[in-house]
C-alpha atoms as a PDB file:
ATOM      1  CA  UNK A   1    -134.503 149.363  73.297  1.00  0.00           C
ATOM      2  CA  UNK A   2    -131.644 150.979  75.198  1.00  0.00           C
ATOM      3  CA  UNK A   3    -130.645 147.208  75.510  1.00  0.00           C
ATOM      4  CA  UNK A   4    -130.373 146.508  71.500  1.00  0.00           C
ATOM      5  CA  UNK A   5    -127.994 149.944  70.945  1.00  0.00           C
ATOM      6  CA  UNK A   6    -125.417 148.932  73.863  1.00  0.00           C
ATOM      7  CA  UNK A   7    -125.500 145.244  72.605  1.00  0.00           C
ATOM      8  CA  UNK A   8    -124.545 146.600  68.835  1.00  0.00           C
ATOM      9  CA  UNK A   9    -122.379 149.211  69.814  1.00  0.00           C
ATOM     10  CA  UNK A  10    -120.279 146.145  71.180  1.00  0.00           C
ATOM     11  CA  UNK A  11    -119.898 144.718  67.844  1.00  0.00           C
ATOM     12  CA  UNK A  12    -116.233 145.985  65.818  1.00  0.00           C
ATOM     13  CA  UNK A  13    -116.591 148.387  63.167  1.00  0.00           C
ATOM     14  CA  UNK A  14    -114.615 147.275  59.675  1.00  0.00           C
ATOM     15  CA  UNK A  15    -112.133 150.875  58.980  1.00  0.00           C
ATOM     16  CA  UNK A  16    -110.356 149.126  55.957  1.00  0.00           C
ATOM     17  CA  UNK A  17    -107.875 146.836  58.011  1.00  0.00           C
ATOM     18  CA  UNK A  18    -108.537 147.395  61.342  1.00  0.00           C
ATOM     19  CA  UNK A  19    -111.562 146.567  63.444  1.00  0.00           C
ATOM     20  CA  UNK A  20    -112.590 149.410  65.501  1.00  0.00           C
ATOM     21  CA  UNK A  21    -114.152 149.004  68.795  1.00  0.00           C
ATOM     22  CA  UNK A  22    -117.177 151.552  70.092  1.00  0.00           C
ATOM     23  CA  UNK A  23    -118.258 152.173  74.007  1.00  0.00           C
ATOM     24  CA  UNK A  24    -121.087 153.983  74.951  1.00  0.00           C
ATOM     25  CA  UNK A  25    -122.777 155.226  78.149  1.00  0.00           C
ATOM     26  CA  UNK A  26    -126.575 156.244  77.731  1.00  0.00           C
ATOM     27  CA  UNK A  27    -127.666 158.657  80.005  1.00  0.00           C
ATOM     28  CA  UNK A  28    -131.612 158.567  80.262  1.00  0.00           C
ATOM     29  CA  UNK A  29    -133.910 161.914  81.115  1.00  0.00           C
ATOM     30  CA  UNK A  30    -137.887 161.756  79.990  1.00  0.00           C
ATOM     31  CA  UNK A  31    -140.058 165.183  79.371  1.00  0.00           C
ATOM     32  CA  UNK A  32    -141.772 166.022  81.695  1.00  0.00           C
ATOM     33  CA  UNK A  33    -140.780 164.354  84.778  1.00  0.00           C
ATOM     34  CA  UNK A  34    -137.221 165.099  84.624  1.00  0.00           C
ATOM     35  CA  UNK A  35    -137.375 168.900  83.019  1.00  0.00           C
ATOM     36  CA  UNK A  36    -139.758 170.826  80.889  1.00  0.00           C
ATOM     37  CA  UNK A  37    -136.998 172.601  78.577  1.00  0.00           C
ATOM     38  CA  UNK A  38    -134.135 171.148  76.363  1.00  0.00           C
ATOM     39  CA  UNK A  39    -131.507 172.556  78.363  1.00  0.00           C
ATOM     40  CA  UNK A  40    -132.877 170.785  81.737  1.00  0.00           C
ATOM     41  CA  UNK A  41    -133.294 167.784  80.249  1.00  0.00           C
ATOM     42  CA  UNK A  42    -129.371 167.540  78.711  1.00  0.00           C
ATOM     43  CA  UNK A  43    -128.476 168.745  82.179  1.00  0.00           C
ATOM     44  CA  UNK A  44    -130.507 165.610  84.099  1.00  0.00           C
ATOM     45  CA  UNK A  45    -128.827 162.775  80.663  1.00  0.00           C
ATOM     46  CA  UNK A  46    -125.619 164.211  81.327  1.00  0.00           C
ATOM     47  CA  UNK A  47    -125.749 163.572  85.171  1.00  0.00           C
ATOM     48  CA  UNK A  48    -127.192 159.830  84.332  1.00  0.00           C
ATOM     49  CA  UNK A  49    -124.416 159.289  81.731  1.00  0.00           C
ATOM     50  CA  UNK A  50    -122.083 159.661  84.515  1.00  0.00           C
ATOM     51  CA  UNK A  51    -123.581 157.373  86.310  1.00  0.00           C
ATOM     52  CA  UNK A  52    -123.472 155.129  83.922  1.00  0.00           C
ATOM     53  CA  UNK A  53    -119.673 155.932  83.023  1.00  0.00           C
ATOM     54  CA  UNK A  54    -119.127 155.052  86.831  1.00  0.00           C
ATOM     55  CA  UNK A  55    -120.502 151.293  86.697  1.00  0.00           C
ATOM     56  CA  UNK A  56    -118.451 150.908  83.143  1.00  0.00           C
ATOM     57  CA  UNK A  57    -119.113 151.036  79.910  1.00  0.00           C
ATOM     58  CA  UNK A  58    -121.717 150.105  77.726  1.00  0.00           C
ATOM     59  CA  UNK A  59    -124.506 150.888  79.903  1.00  0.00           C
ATOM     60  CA  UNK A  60    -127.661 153.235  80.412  1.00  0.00           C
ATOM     61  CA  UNK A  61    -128.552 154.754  83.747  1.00  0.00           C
ATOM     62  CA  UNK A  62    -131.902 156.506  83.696  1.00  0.00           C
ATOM     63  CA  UNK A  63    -132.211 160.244  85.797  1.00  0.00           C
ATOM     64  CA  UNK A  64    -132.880 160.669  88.981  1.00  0.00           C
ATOM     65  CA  UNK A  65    -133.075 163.776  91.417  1.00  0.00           C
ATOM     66  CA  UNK A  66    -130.368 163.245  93.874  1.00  0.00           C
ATOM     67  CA  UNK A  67    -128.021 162.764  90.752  1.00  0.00           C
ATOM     68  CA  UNK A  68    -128.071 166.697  90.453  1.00  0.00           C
ATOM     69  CA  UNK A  69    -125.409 166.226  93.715  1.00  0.00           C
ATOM     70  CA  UNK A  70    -123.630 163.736  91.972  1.00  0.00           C
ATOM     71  CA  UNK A  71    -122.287 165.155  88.866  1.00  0.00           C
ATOM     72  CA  UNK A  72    -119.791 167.161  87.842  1.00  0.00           C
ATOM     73  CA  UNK A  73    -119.833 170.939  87.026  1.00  0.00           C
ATOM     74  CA  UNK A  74    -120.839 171.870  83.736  1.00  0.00           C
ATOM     75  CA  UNK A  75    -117.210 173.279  82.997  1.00  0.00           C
ATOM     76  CA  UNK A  76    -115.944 169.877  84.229  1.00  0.00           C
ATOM     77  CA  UNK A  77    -118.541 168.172  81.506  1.00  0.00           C
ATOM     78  CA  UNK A  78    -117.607 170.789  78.569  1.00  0.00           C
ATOM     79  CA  UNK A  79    -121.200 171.708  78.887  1.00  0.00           C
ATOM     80  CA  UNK A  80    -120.899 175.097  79.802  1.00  0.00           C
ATOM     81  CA  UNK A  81    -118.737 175.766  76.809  1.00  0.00           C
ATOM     82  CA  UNK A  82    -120.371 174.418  73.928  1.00  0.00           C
ATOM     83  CA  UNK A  83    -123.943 173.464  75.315  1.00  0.00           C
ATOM     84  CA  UNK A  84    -122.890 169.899  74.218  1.00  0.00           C
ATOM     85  CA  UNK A  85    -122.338 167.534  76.945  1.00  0.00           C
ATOM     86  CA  UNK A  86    -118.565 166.476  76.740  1.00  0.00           C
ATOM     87  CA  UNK A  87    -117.350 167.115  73.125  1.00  0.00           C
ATOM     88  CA  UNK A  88    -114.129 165.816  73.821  1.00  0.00           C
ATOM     89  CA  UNK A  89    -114.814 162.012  73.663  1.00  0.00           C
ATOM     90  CA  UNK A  90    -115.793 160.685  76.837  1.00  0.00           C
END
């Protein structure tokens, strides 16, 4: 699944004249092995995201534990701010 959203977010986007190109990074946490509340489980995606930002773009990384030391602090990730991971675009 995670395979078939990466492979079309590679495709351009029409905008009128100009194609526009899309990246993601899919960061992967599951209830209840990586967290029992909403906020937990953002926390654990955003760490995997990360991951995934570090091995390129347009890729998934699913959570795992020793992430947690891996990632940056929530005021680094906009998290902390707006209890969105990253609203600025990365």
């Amino acid at each position: 699944m995670l395979d078939l959203v990466i492979g079309a977010m590679t495709e351009p986007f029409d905008a009128g004249e100009r194609e526009l190109y899309v990246e993601a990074s899919i960061g992967v946490a599951t209830y209840p092995q990586d967290g029992h509340d909403a906020d937990t489980l953002i926390r654990n995606a955003d760490a995997a995201m990360y991951l995934a930002k570090s091995h390129g773009r347009n890729g998934y990384q699913f959570y795992r534990p020793e992430l947690n030391r891996l990632r940056p602090s929530a005021s680094e990730s906009g998290y902390a701010e707006t209890g969105q991971a990253n609203p600025a675009g990365t």
